[in-house]
PDB file of N, CA and C in Angstrom:
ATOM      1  N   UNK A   1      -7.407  17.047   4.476  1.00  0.00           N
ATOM      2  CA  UNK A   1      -8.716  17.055   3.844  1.00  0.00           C
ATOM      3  C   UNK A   1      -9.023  15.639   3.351  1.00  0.00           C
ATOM      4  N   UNK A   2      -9.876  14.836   3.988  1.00  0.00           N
ATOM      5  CA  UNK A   2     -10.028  13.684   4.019  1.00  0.00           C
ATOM      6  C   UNK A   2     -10.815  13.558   2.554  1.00  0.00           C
ATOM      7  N   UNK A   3     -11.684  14.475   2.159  1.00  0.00           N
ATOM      8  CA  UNK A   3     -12.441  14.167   0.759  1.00  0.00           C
ATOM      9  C   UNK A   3     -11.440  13.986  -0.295  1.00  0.00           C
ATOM     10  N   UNK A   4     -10.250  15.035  -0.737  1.00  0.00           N
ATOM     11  CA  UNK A   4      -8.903  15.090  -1.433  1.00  0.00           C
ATOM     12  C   UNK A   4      -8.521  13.736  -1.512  1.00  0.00           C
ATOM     13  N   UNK A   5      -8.119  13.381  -0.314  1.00  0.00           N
ATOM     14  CA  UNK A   5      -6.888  12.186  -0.517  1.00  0.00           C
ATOM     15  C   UNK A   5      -8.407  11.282  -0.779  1.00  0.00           C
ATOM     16  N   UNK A   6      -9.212  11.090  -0.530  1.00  0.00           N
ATOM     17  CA  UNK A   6     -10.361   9.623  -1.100  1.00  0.00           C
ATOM     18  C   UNK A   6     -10.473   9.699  -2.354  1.00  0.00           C
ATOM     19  N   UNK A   7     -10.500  10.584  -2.855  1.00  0.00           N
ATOM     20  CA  UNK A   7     -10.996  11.154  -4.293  1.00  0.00           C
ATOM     21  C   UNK A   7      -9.590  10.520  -4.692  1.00  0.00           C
ATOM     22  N   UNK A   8      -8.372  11.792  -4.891  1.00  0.00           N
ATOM     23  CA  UNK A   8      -7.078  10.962  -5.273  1.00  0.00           C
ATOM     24  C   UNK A   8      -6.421   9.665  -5.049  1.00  0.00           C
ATOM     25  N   UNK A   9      -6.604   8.649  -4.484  1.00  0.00           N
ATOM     26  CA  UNK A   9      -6.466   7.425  -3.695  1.00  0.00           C
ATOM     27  C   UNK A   9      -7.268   6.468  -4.746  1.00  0.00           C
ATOM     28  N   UNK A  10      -8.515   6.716  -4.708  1.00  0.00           N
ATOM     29  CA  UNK A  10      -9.891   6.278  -5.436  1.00  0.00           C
ATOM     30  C   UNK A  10      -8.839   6.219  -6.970  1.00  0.00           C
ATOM     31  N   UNK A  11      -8.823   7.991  -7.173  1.00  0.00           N
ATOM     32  CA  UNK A  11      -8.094   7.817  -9.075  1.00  0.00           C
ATOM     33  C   UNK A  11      -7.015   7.331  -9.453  1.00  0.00           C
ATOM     34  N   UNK A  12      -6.075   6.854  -8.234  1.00  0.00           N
ATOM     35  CA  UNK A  12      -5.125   6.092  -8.736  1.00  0.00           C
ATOM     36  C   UNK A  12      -5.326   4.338  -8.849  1.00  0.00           C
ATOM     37  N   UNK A  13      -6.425   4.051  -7.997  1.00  0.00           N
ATOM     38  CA  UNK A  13      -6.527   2.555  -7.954  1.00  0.00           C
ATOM     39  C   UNK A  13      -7.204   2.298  -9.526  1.00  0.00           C
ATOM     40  N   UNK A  14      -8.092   3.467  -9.763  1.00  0.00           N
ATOM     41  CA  UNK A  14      -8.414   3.418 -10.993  1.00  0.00           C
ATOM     42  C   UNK A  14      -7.386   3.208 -12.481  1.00  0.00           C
ATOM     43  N   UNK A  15      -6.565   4.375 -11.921  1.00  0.00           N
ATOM     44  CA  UNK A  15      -5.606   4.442 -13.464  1.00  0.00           C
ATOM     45  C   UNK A  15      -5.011   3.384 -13.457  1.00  0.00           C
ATOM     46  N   UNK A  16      -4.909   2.655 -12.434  1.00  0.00           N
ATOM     47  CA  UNK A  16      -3.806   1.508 -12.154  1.00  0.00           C
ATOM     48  C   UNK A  16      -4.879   0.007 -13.353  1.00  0.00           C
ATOM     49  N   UNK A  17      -6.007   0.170 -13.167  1.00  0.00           N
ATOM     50  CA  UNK A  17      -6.461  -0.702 -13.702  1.00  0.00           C
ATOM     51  C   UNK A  17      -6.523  -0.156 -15.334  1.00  0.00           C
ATOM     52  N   UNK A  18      -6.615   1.095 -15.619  1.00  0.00           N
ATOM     53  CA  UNK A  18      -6.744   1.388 -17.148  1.00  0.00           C
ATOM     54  C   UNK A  18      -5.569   1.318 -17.753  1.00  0.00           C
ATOM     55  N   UNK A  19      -4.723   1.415 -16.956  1.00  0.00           N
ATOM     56  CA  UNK A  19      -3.200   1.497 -17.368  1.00  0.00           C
ATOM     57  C   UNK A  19      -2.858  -0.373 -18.028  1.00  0.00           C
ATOM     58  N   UNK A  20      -3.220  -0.780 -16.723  1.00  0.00           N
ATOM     59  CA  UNK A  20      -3.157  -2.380 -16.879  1.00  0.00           C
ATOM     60  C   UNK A  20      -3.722  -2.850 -18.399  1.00  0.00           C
ATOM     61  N   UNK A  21      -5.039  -2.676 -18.494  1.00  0.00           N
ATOM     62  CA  UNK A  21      -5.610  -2.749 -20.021  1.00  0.00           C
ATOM     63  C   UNK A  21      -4.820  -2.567 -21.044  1.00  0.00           C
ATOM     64  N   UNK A  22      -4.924  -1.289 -21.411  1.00  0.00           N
ATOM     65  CA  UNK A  22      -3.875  -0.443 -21.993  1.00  0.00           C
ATOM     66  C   UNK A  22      -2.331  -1.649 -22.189  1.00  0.00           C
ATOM     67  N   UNK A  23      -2.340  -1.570 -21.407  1.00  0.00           N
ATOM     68  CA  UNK A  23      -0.751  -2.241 -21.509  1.00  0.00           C
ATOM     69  C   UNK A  23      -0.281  -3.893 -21.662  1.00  0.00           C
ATOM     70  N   UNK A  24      -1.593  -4.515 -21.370  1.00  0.00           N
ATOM     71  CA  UNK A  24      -1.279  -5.771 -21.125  1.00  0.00           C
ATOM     72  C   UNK A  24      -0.781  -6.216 -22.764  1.00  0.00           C
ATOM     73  N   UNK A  25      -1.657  -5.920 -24.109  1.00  0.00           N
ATOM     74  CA  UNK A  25      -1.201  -6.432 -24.883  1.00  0.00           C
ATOM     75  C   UNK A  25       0.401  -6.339 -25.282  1.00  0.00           C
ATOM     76  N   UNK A  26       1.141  -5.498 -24.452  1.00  0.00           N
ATOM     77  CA  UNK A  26       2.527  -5.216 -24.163  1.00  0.00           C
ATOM     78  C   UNK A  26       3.116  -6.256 -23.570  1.00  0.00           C
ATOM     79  N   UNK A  27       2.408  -6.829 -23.063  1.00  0.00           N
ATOM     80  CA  UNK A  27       2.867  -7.904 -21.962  1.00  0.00           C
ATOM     81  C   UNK A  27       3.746  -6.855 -20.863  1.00  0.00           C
ATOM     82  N   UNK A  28       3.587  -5.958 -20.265  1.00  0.00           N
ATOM     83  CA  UNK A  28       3.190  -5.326 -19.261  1.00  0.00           C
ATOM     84  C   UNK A  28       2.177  -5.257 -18.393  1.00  0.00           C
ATOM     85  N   UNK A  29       2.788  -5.400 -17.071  1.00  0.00           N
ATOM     86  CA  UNK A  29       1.388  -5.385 -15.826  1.00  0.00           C
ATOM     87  C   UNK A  29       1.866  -4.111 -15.091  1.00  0.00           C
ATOM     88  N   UNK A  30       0.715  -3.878 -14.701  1.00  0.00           N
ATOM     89  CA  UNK A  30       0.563  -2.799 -13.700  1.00  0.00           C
ATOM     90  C   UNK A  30      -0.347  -2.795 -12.625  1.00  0.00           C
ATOM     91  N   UNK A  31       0.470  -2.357 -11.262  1.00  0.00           N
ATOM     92  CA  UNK A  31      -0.313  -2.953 -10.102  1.00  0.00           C
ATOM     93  C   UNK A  31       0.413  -1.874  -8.965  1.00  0.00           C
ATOM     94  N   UNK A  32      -0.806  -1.451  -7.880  1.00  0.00           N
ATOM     95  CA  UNK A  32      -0.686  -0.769  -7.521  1.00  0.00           C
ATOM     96  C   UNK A  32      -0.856  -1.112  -6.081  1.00  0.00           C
ATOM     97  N   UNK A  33       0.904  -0.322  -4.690  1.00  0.00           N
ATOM     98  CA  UNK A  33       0.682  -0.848  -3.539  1.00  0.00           C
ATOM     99  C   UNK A  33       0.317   0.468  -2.850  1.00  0.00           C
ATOM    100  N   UNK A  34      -0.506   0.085  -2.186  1.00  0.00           N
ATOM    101  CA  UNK A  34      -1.278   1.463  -1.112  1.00  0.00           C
ATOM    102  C   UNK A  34      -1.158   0.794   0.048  1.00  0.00           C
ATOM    103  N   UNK A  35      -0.040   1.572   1.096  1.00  0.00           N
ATOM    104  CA  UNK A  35       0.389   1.497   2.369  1.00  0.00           C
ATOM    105  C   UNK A  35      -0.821   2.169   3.360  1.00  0.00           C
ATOM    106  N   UNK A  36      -0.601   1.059   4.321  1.00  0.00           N
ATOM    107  CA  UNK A  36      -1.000   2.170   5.635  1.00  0.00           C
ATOM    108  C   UNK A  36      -0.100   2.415   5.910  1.00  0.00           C
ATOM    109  N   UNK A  37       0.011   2.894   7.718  1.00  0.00           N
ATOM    110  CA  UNK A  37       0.794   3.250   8.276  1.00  0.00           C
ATOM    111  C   UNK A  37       2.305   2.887   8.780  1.00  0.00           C
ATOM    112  N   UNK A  38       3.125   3.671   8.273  1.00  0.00           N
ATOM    113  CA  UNK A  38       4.623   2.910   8.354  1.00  0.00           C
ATOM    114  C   UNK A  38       5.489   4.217   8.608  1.00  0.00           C
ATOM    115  N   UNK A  39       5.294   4.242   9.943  1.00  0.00           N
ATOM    116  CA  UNK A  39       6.200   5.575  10.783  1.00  0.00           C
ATOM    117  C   UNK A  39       7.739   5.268  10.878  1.00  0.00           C
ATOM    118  N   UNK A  40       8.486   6.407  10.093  1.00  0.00           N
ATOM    119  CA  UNK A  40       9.980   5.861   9.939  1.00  0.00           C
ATOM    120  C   UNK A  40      10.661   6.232  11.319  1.00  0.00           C
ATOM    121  N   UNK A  41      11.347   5.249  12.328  1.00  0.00           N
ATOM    122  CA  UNK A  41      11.891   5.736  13.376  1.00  0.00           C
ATOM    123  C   UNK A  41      13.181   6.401  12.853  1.00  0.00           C
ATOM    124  N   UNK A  42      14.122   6.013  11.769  1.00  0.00           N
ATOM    125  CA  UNK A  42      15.100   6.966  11.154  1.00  0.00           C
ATOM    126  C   UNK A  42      14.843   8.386  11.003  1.00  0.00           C
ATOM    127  N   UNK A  43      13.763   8.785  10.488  1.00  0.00           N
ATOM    128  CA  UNK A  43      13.439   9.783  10.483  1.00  0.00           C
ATOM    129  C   UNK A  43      12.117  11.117  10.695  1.00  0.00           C
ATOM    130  N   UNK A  44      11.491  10.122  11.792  1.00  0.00           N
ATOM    131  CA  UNK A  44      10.196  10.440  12.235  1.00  0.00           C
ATOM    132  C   UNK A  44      10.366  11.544  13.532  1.00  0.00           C
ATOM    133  N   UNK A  45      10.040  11.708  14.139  1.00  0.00           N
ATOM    134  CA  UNK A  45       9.473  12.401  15.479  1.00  0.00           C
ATOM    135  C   UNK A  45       9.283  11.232  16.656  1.00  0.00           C
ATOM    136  N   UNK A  46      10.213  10.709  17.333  1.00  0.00           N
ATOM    137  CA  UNK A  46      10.519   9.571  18.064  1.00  0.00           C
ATOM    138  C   UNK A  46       9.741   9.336  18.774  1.00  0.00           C
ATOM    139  N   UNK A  47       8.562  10.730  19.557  1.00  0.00           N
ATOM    140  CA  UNK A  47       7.433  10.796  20.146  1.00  0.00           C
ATOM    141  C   UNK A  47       6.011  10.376  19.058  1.00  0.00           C
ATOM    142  N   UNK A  48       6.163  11.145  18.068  1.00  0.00           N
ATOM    143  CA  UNK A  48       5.047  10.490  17.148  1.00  0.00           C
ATOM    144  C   UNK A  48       4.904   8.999  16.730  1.00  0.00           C
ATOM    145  N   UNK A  49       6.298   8.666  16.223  1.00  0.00           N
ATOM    146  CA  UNK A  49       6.219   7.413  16.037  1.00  0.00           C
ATOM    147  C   UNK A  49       5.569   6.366  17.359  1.00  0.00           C
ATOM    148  N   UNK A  50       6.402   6.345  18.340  1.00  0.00           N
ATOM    149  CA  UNK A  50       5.593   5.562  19.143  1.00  0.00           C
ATOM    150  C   UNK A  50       4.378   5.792  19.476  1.00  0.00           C
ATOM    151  N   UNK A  51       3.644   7.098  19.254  1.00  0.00           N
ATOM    152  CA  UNK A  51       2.193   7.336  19.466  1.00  0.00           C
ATOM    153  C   UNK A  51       1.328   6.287  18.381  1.00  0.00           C
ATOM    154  N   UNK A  52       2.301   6.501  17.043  1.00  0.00           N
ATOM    155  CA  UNK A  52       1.690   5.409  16.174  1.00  0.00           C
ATOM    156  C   UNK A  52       1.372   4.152  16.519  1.00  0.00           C
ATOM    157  N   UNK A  53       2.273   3.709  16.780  1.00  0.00           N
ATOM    158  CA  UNK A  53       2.636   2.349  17.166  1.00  0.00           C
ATOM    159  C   UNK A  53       1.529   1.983  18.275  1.00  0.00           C
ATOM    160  N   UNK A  54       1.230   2.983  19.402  1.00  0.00           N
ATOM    161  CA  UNK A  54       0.167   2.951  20.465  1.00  0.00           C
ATOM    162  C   UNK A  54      -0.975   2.547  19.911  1.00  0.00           C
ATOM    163  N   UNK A  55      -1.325   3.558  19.257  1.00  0.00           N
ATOM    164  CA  UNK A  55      -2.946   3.771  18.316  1.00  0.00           C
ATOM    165  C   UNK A  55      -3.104   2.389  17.532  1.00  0.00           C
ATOM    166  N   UNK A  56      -2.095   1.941  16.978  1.00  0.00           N
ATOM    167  CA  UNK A  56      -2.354   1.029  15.887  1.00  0.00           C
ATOM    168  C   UNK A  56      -2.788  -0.710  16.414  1.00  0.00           C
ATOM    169  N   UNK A  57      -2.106  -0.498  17.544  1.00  0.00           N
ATOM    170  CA  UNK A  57      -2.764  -1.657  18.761  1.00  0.00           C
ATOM    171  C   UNK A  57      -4.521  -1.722  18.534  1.00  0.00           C
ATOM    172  N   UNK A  58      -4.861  -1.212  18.730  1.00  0.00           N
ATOM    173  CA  UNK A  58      -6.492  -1.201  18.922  1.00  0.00           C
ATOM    174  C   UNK A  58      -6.744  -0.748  17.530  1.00  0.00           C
ATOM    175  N   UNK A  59      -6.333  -0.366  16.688  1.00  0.00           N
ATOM    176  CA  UNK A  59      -7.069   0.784  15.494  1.00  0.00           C
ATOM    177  C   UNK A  59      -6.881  -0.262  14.330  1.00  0.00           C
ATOM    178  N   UNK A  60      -5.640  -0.945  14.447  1.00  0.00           N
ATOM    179  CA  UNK A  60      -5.302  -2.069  12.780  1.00  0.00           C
ATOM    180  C   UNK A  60      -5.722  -3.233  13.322  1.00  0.00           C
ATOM    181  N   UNK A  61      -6.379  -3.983  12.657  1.00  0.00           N
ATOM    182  CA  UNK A  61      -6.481  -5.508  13.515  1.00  0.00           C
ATOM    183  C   UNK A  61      -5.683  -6.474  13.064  1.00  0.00           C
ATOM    184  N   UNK A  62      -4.340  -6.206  12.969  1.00  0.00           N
ATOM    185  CA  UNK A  62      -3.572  -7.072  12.818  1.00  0.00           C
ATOM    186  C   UNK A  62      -2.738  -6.361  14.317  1.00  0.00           C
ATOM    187  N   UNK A  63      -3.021  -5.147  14.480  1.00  0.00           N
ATOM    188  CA  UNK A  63      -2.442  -4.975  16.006  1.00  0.00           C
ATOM    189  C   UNK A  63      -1.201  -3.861  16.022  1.00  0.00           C
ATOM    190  N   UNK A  64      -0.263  -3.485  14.375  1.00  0.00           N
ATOM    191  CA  UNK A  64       0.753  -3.177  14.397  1.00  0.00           C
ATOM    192  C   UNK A  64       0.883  -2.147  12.901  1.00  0.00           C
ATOM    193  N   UNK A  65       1.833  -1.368  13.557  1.00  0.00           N
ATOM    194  CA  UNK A  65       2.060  -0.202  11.950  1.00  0.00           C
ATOM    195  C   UNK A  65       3.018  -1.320  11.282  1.00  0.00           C
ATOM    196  N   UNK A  66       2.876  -0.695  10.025  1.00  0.00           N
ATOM    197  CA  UNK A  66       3.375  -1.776   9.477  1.00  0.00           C
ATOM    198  C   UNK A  66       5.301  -1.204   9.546  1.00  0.00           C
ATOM    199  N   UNK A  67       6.304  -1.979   8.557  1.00  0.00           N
ATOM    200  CA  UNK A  67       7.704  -1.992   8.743  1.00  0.00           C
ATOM    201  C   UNK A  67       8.049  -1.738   7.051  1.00  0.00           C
ATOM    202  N   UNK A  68       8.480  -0.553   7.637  1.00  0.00           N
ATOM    203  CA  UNK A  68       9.060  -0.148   5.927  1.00  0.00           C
ATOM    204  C   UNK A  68       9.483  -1.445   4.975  1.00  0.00           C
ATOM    205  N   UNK A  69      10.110  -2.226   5.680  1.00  0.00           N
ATOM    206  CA  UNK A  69      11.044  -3.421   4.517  1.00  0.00           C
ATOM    207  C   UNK A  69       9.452  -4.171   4.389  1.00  0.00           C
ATOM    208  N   UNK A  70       8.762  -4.127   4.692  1.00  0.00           N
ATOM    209  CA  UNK A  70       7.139  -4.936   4.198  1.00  0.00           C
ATOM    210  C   UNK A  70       7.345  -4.213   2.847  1.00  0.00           C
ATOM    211  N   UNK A  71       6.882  -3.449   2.643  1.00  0.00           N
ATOM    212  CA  UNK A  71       6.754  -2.479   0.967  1.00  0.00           C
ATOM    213  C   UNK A  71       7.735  -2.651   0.794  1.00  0.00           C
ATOM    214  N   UNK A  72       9.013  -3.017   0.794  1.00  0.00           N
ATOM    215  CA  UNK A  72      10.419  -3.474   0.094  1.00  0.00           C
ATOM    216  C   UNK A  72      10.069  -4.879  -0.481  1.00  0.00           C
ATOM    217  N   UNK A  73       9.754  -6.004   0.289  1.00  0.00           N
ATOM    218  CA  UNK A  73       9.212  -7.025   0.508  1.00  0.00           C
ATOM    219  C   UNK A  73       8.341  -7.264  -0.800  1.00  0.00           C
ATOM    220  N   UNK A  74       7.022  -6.415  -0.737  1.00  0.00           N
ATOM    221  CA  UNK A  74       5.929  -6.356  -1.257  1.00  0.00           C
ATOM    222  C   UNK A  74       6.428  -6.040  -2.963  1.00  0.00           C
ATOM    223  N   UNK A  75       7.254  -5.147  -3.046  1.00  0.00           N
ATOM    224  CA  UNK A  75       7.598  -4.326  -4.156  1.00  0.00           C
ATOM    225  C   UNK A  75       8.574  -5.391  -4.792  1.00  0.00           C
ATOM    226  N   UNK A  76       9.124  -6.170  -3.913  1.00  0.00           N
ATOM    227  CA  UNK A  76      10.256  -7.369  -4.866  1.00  0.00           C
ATOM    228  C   UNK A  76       9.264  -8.466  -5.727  1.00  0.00           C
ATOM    229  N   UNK A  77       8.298  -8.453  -4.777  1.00  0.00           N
ATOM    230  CA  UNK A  77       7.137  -9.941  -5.544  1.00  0.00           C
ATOM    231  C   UNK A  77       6.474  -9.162  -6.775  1.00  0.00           C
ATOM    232  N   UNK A  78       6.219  -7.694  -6.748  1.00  0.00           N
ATOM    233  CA  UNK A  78       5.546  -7.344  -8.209  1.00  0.00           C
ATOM    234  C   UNK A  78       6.610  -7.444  -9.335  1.00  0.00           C
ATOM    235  N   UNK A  79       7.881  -7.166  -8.648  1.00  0.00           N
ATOM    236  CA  UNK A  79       8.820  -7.497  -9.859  1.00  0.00           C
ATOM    237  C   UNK A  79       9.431  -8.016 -10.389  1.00  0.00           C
ATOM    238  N   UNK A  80       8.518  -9.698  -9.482  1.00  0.00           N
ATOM    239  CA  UNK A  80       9.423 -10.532 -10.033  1.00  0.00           C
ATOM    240  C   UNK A  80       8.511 -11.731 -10.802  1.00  0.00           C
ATOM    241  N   UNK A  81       8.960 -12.387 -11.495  1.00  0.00           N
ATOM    242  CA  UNK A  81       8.393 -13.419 -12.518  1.00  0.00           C
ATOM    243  C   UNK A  81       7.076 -14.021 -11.335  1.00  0.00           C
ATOM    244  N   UNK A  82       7.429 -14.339 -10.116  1.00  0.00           N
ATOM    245  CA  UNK A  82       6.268 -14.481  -9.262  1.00  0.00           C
ATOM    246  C   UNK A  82       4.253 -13.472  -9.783  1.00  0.00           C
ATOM    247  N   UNK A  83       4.906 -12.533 -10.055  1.00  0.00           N
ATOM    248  CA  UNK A  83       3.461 -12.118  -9.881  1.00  0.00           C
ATOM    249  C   UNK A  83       3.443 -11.749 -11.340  1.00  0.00           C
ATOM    250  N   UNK A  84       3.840 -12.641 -12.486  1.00  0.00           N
ATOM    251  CA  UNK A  84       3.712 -12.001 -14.347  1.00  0.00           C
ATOM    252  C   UNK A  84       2.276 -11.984 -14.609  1.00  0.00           C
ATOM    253  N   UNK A  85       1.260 -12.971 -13.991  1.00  0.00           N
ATOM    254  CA  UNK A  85       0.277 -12.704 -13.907  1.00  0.00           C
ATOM    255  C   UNK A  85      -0.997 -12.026 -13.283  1.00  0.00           C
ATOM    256  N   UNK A  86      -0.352 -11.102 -12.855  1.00  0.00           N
ATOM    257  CA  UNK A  86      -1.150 -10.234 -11.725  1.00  0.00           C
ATOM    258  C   UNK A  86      -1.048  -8.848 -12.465  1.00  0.00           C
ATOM    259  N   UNK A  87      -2.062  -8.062 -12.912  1.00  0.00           N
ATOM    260  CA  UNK A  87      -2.259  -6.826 -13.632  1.00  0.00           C
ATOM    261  C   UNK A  87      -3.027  -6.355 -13.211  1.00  0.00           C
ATOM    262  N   UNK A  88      -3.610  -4.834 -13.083  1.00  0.00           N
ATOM    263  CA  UNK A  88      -4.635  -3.924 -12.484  1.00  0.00           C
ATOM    264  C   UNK A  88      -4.972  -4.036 -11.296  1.00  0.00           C
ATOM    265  N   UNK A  89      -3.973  -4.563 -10.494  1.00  0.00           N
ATOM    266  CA  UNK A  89      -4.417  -5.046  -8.893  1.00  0.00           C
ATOM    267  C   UNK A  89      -3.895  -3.613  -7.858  1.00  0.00           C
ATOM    268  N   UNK A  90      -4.911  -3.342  -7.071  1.00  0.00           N
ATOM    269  CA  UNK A  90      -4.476  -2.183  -6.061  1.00  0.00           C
ATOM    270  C   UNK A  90      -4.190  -3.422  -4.554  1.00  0.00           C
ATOM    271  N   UNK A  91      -2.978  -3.415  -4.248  1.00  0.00           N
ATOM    272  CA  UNK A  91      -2.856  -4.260  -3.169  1.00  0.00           C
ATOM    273  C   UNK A  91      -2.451  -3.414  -1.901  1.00  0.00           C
ATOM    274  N   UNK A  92      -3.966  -3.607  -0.889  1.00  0.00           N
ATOM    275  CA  UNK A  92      -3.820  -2.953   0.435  1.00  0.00           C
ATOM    276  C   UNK A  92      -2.704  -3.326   1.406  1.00  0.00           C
ATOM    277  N   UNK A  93      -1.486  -2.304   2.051  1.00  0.00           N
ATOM    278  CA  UNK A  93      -0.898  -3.090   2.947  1.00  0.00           C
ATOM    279  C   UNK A  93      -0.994  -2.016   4.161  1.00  0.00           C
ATOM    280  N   UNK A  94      -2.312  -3.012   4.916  1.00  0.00           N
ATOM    281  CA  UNK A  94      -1.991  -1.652   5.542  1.00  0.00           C
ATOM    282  C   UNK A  94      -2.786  -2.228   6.881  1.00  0.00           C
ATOM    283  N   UNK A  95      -2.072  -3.790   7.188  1.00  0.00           N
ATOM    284  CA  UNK A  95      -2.568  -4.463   8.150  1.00  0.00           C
ATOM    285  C   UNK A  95      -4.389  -4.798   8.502  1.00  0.00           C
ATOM    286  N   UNK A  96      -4.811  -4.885   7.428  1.00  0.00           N
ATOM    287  CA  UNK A  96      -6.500  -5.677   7.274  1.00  0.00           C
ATOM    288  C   UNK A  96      -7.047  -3.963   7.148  1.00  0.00           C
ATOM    289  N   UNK A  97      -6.707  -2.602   7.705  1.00  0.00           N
ATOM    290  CA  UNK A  97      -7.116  -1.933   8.309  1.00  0.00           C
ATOM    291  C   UNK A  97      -8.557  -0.902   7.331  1.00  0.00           C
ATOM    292  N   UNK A  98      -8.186  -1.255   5.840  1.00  0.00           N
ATOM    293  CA  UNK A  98      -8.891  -1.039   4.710  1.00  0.00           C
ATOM    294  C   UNK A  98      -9.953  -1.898   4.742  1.00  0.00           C
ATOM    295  N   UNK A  99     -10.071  -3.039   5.413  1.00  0.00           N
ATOM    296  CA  UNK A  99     -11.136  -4.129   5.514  1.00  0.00           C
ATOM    297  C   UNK A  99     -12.074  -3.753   6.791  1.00  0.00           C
ATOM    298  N   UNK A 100     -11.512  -3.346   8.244  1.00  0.00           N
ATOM    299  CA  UNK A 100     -12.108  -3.328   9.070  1.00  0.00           C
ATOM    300  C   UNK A 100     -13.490  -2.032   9.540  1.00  0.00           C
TER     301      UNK A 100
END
């Protein structure tokens, strides 16, 4: 149900920024990563996954699903002294595909 997840998606980029408020005089940040597509070949459907991987050629314009260790990646820079100044941010990873 595509209305559900927009609606819920929508209220978390939100809380992510009220939370941030809320918290900064803590000297706490809060920031929020919203994945696209990242089909686990460990534990996916070996046929689905590569269907992903097909689709995402033409569908992401960066060309590619993304790779689990990206959000590993992604998740080390929010926690580290690198991003102390970055609060209420919803950061898309999900190969431009939120842009296009």
């Amino acid at each position: 149900d595509m209305l559900a997840y927009s609606v819920a998606k929508a209220g978390v980029a939100r809380l992510t920024q009220t939370l941030a408020l809320e918290w900064a005089p803590y000297g706490v940040t809060v920031n929020c990563v919203a994945p696209g597509q990242f089909p686990d070949p460990e534990t996916g459907d070996p046929a689905q996954v590569t269907a992903s991987r097909e689709r995402a050629k033409t569908s992401i314009p960066l060309g590619r699903v993304g790779e689990l260790r990206e959000v590993g990646l992604l998740t080390l820079y929010l926690i580290s002294d690198a991003s102390a100044y970055m609060t209420g941010e919803t950061l898309y990873l999900d190969g431009g595909l939120s842009h296009a």
